[in-house]
Protein backbone atom coordinates (compact mmCIF):
# COMPACT_ATOMS: atom_id res chain seq x y z
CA UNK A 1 171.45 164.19 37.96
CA UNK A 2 170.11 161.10 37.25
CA UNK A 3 173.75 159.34 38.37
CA UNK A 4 173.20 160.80 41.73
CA UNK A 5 169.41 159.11 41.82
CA UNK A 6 170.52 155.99 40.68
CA UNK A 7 173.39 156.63 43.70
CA UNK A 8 170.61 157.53 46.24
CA UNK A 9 168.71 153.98 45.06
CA UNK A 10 171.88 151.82 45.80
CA UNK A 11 172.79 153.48 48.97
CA UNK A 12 168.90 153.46 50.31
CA UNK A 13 169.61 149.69 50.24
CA UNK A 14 167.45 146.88 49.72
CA UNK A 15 164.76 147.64 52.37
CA UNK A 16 164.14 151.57 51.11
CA UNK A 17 163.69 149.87 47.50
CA UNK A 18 161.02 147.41 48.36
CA UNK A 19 159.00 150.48 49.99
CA UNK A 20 159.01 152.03 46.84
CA UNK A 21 158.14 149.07 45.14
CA UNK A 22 154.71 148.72 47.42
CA UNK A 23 154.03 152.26 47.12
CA UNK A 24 152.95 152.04 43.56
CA UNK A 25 151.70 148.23 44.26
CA UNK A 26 148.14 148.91 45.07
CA UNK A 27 147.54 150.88 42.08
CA UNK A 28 148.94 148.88 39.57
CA UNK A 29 146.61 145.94 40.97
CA UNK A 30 143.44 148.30 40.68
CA UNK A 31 144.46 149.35 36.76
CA UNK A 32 144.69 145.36 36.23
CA UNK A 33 141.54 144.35 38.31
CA UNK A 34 139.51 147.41 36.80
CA UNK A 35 140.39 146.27 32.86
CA UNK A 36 139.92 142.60 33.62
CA UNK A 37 136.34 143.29 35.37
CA UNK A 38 135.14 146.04 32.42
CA UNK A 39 136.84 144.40 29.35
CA UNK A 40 137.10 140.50 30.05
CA UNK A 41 133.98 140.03 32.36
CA UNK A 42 131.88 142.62 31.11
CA UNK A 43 130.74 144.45 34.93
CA UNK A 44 131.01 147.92 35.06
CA UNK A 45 128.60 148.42 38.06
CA UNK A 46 131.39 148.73 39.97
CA UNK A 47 133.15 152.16 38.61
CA UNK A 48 132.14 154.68 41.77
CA UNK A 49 134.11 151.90 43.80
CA UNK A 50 137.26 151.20 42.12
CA UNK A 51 137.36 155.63 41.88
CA UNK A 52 137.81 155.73 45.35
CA UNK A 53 140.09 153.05 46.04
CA UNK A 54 142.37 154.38 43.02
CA UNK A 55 142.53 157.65 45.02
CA UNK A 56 143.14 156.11 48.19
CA UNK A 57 145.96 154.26 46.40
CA UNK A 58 147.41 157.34 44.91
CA UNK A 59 147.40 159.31 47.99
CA UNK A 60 148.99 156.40 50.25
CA UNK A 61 151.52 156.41 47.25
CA UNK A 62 152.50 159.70 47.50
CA UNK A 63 152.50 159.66 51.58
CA UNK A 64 155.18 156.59 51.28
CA UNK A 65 157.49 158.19 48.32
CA UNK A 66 157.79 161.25 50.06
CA UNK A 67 159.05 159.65 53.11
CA UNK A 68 161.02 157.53 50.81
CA UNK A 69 162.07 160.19 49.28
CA UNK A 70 163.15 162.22 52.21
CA UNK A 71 165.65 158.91 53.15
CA UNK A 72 166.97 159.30 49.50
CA UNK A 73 167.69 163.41 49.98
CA UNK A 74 169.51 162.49 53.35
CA UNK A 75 171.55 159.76 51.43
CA UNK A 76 172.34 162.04 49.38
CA UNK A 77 173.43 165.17 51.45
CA UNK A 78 173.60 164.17 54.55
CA UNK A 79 174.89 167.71 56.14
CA UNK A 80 171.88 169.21 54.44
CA UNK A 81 169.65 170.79 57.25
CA UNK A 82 166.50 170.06 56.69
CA UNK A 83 163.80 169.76 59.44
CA UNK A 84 164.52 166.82 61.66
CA UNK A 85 160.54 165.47 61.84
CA UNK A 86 159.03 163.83 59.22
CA UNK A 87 156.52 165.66 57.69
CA UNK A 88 152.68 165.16 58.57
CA UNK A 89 151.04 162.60 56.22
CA UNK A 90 148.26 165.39 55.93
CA UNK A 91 150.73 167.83 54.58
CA UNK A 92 151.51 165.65 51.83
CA UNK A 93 148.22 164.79 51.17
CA UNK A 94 147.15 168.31 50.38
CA UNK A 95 150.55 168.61 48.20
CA UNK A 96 149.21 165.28 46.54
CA UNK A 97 146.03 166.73 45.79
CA UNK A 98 147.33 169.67 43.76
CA UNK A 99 149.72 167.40 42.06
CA UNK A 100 146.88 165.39 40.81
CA UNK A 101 144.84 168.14 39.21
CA UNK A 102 147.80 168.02 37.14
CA UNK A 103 148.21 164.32 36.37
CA UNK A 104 144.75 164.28 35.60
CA UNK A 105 144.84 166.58 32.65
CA UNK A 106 148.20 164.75 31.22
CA UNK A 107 147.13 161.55 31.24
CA UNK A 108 144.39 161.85 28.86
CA UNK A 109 146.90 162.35 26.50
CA UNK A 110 148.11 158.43 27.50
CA UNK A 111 144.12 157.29 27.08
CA UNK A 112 143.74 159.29 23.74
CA UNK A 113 146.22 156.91 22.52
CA UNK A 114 145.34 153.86 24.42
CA UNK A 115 142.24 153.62 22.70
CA UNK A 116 144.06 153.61 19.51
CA UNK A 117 146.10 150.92 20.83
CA UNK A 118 147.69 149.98 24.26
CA UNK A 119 151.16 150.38 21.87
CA UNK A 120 150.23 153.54 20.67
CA UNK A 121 151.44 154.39 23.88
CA UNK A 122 154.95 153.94 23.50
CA UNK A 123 154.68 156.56 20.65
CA UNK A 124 153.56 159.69 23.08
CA UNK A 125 155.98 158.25 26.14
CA UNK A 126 158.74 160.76 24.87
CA UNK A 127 156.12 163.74 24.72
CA UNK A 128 155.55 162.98 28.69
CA UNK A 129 158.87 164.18 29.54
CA UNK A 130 158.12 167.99 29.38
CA UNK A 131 156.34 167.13 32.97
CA UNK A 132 160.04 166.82 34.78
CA UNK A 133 160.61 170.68 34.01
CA UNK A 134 157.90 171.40 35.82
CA UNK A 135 157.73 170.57 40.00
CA UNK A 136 160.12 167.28 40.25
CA UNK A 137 161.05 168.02 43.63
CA UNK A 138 157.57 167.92 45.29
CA UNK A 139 157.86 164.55 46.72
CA UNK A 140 161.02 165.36 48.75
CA UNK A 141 159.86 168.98 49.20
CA UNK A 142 156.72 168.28 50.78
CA UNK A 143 158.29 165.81 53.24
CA UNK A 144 161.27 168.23 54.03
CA UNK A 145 159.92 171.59 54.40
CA UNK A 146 156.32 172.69 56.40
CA UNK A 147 154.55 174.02 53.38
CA UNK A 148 151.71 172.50 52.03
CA UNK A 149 149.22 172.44 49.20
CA UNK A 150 149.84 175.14 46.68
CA UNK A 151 152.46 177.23 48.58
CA UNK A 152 154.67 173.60 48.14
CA UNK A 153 154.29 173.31 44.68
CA UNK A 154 154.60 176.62 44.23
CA UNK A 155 158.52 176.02 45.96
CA UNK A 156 158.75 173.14 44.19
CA UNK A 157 157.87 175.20 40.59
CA UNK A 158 160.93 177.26 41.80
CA UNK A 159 162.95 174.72 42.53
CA UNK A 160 164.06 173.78 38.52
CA UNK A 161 164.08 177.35 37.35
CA UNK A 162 166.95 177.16 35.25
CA UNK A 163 167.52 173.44 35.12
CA UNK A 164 163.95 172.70 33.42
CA UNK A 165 165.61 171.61 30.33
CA UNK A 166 168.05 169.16 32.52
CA UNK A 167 165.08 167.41 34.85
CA UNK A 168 163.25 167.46 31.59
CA UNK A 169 166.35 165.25 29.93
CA UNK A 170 166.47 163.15 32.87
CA UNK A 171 162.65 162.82 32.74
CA UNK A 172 163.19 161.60 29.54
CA UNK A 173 166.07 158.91 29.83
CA UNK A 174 163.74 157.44 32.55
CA UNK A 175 160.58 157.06 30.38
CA UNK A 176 163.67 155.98 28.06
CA UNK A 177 165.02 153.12 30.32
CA UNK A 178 161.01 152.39 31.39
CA UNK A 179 160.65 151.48 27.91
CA UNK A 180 163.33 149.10 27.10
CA UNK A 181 162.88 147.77 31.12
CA UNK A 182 159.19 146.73 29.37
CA UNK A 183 160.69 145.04 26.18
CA UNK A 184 162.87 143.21 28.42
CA UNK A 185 160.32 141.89 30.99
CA UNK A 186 158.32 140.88 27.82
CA UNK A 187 160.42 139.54 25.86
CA UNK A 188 161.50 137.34 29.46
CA UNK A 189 158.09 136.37 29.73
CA UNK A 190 157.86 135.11 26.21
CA UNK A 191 161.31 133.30 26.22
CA UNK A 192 160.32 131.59 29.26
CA UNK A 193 156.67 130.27 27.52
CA UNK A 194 158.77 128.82 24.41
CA UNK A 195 161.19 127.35 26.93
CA UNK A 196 158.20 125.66 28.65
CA UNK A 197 156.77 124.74 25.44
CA UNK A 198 160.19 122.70 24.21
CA UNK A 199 160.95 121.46 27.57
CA UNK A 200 157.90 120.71 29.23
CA UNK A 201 155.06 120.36 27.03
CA UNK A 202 153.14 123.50 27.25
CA UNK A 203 150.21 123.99 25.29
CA UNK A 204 151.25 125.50 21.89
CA UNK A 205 147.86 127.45 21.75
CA UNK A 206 148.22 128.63 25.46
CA UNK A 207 152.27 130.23 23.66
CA UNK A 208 150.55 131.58 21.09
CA UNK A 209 147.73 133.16 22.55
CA UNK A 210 150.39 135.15 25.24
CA UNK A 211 152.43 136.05 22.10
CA UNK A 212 149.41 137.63 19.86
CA UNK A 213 149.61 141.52 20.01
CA UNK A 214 145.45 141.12 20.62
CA UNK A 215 146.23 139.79 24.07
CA UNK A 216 145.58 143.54 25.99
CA UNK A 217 146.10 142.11 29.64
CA UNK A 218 149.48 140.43 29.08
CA UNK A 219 150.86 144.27 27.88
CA UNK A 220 149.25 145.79 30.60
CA UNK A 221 150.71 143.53 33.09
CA UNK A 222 154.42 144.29 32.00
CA UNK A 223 153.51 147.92 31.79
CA UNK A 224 151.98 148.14 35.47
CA UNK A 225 155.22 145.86 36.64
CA UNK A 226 157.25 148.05 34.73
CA UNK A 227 156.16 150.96 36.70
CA UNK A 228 156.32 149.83 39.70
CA UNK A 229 160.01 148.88 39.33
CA UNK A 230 160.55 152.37 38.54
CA UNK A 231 158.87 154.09 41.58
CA UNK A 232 162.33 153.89 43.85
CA UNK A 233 163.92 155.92 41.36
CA UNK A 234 161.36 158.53 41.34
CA UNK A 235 161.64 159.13 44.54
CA UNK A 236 165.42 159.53 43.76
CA UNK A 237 165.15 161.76 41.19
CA UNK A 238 162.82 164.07 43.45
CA UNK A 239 165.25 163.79 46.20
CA UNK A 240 168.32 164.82 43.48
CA UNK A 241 165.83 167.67 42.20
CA UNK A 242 165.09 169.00 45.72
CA UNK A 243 168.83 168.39 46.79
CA UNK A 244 169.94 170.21 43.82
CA UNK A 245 167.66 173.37 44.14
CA UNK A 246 168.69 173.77 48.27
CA UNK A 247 172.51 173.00 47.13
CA UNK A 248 172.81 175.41 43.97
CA UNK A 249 169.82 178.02 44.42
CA UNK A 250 169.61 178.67 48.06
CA UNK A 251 173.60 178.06 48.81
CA UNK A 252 172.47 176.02 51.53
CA UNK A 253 175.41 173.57 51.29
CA UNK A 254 177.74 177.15 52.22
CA UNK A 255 175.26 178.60 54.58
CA UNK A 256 176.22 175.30 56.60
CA UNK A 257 179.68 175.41 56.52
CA UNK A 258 179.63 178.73 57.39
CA UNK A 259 178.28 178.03 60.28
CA UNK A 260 180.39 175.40 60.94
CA UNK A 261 183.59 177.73 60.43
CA UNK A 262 182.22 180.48 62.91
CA UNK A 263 181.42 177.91 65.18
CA UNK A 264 184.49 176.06 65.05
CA UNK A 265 186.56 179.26 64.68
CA UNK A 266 184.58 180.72 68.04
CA UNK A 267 185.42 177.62 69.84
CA UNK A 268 189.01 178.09 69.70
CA UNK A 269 189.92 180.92 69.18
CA UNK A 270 188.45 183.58 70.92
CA UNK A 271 190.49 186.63 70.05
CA UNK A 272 189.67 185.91 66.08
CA UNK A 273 188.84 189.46 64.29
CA UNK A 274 185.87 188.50 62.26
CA UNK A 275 185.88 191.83 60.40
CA UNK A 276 184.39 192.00 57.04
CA UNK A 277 188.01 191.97 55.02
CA UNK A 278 188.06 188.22 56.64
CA UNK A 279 185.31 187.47 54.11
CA UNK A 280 186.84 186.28 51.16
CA UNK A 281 189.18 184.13 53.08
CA UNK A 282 185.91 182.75 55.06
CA UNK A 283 184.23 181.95 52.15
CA UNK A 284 187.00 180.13 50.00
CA UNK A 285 187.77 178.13 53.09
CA UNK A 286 183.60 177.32 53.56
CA UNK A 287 183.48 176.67 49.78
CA UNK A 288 186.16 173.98 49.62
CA UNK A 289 184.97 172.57 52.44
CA UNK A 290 181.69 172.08 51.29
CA UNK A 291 183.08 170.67 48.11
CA UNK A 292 185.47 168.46 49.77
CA UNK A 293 184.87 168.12 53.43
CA UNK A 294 188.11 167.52 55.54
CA UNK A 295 187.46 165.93 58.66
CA UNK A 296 188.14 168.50 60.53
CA UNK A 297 185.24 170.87 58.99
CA UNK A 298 182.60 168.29 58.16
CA UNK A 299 182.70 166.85 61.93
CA UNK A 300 184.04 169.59 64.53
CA UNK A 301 185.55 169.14 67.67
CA UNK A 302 182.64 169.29 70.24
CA UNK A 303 184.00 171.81 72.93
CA UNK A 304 184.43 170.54 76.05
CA UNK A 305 182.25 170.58 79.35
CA UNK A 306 184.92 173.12 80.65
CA UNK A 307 184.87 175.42 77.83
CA UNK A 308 182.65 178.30 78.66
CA UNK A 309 179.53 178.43 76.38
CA UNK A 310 179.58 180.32 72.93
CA UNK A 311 178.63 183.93 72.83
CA UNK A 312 177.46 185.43 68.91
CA UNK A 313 179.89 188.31 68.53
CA UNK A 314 178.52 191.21 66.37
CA UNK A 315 181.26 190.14 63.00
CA UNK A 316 179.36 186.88 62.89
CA UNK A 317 175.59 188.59 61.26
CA UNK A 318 178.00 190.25 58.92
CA UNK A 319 179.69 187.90 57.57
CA UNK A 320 176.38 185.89 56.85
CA UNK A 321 175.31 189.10 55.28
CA UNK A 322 178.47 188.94 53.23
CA UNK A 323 178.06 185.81 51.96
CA UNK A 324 174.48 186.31 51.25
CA UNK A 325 175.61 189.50 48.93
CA UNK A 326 178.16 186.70 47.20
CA UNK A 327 175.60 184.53 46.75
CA UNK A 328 173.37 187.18 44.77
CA UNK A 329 175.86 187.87 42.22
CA UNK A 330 175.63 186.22 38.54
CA UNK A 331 178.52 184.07 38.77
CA UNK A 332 176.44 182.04 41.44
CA UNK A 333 173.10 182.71 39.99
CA UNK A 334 174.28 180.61 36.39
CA UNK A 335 171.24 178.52 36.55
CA UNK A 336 168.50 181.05 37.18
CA UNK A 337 165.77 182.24 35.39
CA UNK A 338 166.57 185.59 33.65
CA UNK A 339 163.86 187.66 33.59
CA UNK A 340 160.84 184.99 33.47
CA UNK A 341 162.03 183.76 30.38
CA UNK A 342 162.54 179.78 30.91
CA UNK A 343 161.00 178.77 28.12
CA UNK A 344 162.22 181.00 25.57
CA UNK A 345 166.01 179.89 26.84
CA UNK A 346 165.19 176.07 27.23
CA UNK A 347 164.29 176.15 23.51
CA UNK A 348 167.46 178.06 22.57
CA UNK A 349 169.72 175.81 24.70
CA UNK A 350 167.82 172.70 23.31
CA UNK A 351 168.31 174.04 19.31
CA UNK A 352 172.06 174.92 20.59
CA UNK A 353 172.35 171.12 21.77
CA UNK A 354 171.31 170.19 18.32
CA UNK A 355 173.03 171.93 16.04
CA UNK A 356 176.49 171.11 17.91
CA UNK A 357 175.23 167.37 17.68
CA UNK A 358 174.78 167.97 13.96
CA UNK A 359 177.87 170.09 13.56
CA UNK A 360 180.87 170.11 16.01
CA UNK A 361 183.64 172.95 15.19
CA UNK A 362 186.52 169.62 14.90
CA UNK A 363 184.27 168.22 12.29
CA UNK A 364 183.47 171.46 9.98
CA UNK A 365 187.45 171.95 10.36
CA UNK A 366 188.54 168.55 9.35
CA UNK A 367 185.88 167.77 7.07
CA UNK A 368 185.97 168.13 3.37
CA UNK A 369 183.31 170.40 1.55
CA UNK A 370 180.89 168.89 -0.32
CA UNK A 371 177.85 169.89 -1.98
CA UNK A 372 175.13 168.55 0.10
CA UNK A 373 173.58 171.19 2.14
CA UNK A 374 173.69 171.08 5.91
CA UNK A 375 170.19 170.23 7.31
CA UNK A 376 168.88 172.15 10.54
CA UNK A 377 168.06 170.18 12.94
CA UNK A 378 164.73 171.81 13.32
CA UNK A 379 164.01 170.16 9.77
CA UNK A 380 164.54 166.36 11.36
CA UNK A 381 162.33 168.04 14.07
CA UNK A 382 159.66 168.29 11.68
CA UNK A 383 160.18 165.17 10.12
CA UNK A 384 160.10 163.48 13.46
CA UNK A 385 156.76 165.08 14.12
CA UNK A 386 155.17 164.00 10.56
CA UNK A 387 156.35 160.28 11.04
CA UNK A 388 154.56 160.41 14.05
CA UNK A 389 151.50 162.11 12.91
CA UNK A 390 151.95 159.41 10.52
CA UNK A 391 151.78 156.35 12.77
CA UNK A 392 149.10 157.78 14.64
CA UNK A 393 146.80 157.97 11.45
CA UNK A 394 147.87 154.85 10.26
CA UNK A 395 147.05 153.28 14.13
CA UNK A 396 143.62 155.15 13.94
CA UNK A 397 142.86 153.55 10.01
CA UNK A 398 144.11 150.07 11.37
CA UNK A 399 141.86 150.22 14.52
CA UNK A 400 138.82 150.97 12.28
CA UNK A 401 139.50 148.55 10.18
CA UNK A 402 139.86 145.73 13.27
CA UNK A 403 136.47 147.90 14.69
CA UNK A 404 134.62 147.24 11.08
CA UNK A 405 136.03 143.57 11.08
CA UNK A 406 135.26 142.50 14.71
CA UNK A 407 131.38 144.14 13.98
CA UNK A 408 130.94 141.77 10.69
CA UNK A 409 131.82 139.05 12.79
CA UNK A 410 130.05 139.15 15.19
CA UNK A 411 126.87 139.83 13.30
CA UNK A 412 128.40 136.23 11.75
CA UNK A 413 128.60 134.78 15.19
CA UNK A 414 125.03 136.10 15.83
CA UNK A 415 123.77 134.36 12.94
CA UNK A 416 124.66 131.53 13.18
CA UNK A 417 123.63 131.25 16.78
CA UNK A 418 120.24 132.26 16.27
CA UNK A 419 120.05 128.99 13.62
CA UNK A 420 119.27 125.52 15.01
CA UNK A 421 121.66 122.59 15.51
CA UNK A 422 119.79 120.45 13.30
CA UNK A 423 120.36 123.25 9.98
CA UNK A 424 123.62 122.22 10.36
CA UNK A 425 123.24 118.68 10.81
CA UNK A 426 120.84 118.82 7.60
CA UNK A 427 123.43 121.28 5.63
CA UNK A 428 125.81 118.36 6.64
CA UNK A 429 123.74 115.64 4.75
CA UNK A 430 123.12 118.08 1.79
CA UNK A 431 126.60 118.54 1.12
CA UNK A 432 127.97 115.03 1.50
CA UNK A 433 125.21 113.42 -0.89
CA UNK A 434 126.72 116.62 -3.37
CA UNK A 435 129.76 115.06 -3.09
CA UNK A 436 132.18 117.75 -0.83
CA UNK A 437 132.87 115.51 2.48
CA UNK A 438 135.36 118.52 3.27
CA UNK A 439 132.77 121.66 3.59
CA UNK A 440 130.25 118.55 4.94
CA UNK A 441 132.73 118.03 7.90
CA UNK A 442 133.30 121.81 8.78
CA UNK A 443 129.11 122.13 9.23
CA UNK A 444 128.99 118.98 11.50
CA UNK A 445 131.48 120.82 13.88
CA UNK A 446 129.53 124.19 13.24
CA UNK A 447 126.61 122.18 14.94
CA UNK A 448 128.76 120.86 17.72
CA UNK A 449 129.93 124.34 18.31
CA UNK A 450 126.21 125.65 18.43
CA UNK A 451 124.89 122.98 20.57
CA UNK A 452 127.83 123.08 22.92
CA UNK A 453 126.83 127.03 23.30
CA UNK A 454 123.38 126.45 23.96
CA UNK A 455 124.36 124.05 26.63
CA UNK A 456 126.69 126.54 28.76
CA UNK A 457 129.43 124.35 28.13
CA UNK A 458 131.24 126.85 26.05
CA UNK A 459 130.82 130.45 24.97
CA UNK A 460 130.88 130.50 21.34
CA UNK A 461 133.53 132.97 19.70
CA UNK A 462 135.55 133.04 16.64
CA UNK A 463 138.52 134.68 18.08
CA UNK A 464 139.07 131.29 20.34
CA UNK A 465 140.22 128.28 19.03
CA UNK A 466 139.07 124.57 19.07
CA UNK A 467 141.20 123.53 21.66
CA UNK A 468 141.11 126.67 23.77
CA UNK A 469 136.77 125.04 23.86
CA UNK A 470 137.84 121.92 24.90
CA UNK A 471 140.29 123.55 27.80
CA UNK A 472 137.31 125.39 29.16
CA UNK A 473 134.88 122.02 29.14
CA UNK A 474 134.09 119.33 31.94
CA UNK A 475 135.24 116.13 31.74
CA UNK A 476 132.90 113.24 30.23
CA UNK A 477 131.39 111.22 27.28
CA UNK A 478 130.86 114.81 25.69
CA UNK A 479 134.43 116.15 26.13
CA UNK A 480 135.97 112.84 24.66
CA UNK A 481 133.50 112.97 21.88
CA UNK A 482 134.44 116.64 20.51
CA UNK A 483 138.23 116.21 21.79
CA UNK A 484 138.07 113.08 19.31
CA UNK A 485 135.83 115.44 16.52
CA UNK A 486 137.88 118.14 17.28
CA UNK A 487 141.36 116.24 16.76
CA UNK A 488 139.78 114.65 13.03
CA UNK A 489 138.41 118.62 12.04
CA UNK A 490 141.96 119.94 12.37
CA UNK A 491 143.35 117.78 10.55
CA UNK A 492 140.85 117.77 7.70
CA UNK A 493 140.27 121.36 7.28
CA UNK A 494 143.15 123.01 8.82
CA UNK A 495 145.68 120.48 8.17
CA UNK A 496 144.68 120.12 3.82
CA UNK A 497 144.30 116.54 4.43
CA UNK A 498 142.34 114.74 1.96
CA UNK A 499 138.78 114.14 3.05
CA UNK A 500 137.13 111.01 2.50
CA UNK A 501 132.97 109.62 2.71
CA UNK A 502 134.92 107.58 5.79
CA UNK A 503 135.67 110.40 7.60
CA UNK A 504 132.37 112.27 7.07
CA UNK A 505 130.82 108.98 8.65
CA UNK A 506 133.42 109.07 11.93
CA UNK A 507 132.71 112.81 12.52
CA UNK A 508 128.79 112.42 12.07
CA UNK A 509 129.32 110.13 14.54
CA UNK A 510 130.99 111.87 16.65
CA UNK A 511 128.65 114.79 16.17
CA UNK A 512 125.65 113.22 16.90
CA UNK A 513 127.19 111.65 20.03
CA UNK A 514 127.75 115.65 20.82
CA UNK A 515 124.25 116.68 19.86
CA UNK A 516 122.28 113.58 21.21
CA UNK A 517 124.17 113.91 24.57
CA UNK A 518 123.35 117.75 25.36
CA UNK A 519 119.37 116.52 24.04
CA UNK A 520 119.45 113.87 26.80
């Protein structure tokens, strides 16, 4: 299945792909413009807004993948008959609406664990995968057939009875290959900073800052890219799903050559006896050419403009009511529900899976006995389930911890801003006449710091660092002053450098150039 999406992606060509790609575009530009506005800049006024222009995304999304994935189902079967006019974008609008009820209720599972961490994420991605068993084909469905609203996704429900388990594995080697497409666009991005950094100079603090697992928007950015690389291939898979259902289901690959038989067959030769006996022959003959279609049966002769027109001859509605009788028996109904049951068999077939992973018949033949126990697999089940349980505790304790931590500092931060410069100028003096030029240095640049805040020139906060200050400053006396202080601190404090009366004089220099300036 998802061989024949990746197919439909490659034949679409380069054009179908980038229409896919701008489909989920606008909404991937909200999610980053909403989290940058909230979280970085602190406006929220803004919320009723950004609501409406995510739905307006989401709905334009879906109107352009269904199209998109209409090209796909034609890619892939072109001799399937489908209606010839594209759907109304209202039609799939109302299908889109329905659909969302639905991605609204799954996705608080994603922000249940995004507030634990943006990579808490990753741990519930496999968990998401039950949602391909469900209505994969909607997207092709709704721009192939005239229902709409319910009565589609209703169709489209029916479309994966029996395969629920299979969309539901190719759901899951998607979120699979999203995942690893995300490692690899990070780890690009971070490769390419250090490569910068050797070749060209860049700002080590500007590397490190991209790099640091604190850094929320960088993540995000690779996620949203991430997802919108993926959006040609969901219209694939919808087209495979809805392909699929019409091919296997409804027989509609057969009905067609049928068709195509009768009418070839009618066109030359009239004296044919299309008697029911004729059947079998009829439909091993449509069969194999629906398999493999000879030219002769995939494109028919056109008759003539001499040959009198076609007359339907009273053998032709029963053999379509033969073959519809074929097509009800069990041998062609292999992947269909038995009596509303899905669920009960997707479990058994998924245990069966396992335990023939875990133990083929070659191996329990050729293998020697030993006294280890064989473990059911619903055992590493459970196990799975605990380590995850697990994580997600220990995520929760660690954010709690960060939560606790990032309130005692910035009560710290409000402390020592509500304090004067000049405390820290006079701390300065105590400690240097005590004889500790070291912890006399650090409150000299605590001052600068808390003068430079007062004066709008920076925003005061311990997560930044000294340099990342002096990026954000103007240029003039006081930005050489504290570039100079700043340079001398870092190598004093953070650098273990021995700390001399000397270099308490240069810095309370320096930091009364700082001070005095922002008095002036």
């Amino acid at each position: 299945m998802l061989d024949g999406a990746l197919l439909a992606v490659r034949r679409g060509g380069g054009a179908a792909f980038v229409r896919g790609l701008l489909a989920g575009t606008p909404i991937a530009l909200l999610a980053l413009g909403i989290y940058y506005l909230e979280r970085i800049e602190g406006i929220r006024t803004l919320r009723p807004l950004f609501a409406l222009a995510l739905t307006a995304a989401y709905l334009a999304r879906c109107v352009s993948l269904s199209g998109l994935a209409r090209t796909y189902a034609l890619e892939l079967r072109p001799t399937l008959p489908i209606n010839v006019e594209r759907a109304h974008p209202a039609s799939v609008v109302t299908t889109s609406g329905v659909v969302g009820l639905g991605l609204w209720m799954w996705l608080w599972l994603l922000v249940g664990m995004a507030v634990l961490s943006p990579f808490a994420v990753i741990f519930v991605w496999p968990l998401l995968s039950v949602r391909g068993g469900v209505a994969p084909s909607w997207l092709a469905r709704s721009a192939c057939e005239p229902e709409r609203g319910w009565a589609a996704f209703g169709q489209a429900f029916d479309d994966t009875a029996g395969t629920r388990g299979v969309f539901s594995v190719v759901e899951l080697l998607t979120l699979i290959g999203a995942v690893g497409a995300f490692a690899n666009l990070y780890a690009f991005c971070s490769v390419g900073l250090l490569l910068a950094h050797s070749m060209v100079g860049l700002d080590v603090a500007l590397v490190s800052t991209f790099l640091s697992l604190d850094n929320t928007l960088v993540p995000l950015f690779v996620a949203s890219l991430t997802l919108v690389l993926m959006e040609p291939l969901r219209a694939a898979i919808s087209a495979q799903a809805f392909v699929d259902a019409r091919s296997r289901r409804d027989g509609a690959d057969l009905h067609a050559a049928i068709d195509r038989v009768i009418e070839s067959s009618t066109s030359r030769t009239r004296g044919l006896d299309m008697r029911p006996p004729t059947v079998a022959a009829l439909v091993l003959i449509a069969t194999t050419s629906a398999l493999h279609p000879t030219p002769a049966l995939a494109e028919p002769d056109a008759p003539s403009a001499d040959a009198p027109p076609m007359e339907a001859r009273s053998g032709d509605a029963e053999v379509r009511q033969h073959v519809d009788e074929i097509l009800a028996r069990h041998e062609f109904r292999e992947f269909a529900d038995q009596d509303n049951k899905a669920l009960r068999d997707l479990f058994e077939r998924f245990f069966r899976w396992l335990e023939e992973i875990f133990e083929s018949e070659e191996d329990t033949a050729t293998r020697e006995p030993s006294g280890m126990p064989a473990i059911p697999p619903w055992v590493l089940i459970a196990l799975a389930l605990l380590g995850l349980l697990l994580i997600a505790s220990y995520a929760y304790s660690k954010r709690r911890i960060v939560q606790h931590t990032g309130a005692t500092s910035r009560q710290q931060t409000q402390a020592i801003l509500a304090q004067e410069p000049t405390s820290f100028l006079d701390e300065a003096t105590r400690l240097a006449q005590g004889g500790d030029p070291r912890a006399a240095l650090r409150a000299l640049y605590v001052a600068t710091l808390v003068t430079l805040d007062r004066a709008r020139l920076i925003e005061f906060d311990p997560t930044r660092t000294n340099w990342q200050y002096l990026r954000g400053m103007p240029r003039g006396e006081v930005r050489d002053a504290f570039a100079s202080f700043t340079r001398l601190f870092d190598h004093k404090w953070y650098g273990h450098e021995p700390t001399t009366m000397e270099d308490y004089e240069r810095g309370r220099a320096l930091a009364d150039r700082v001070c005095a300036e922002d008095a002036a």
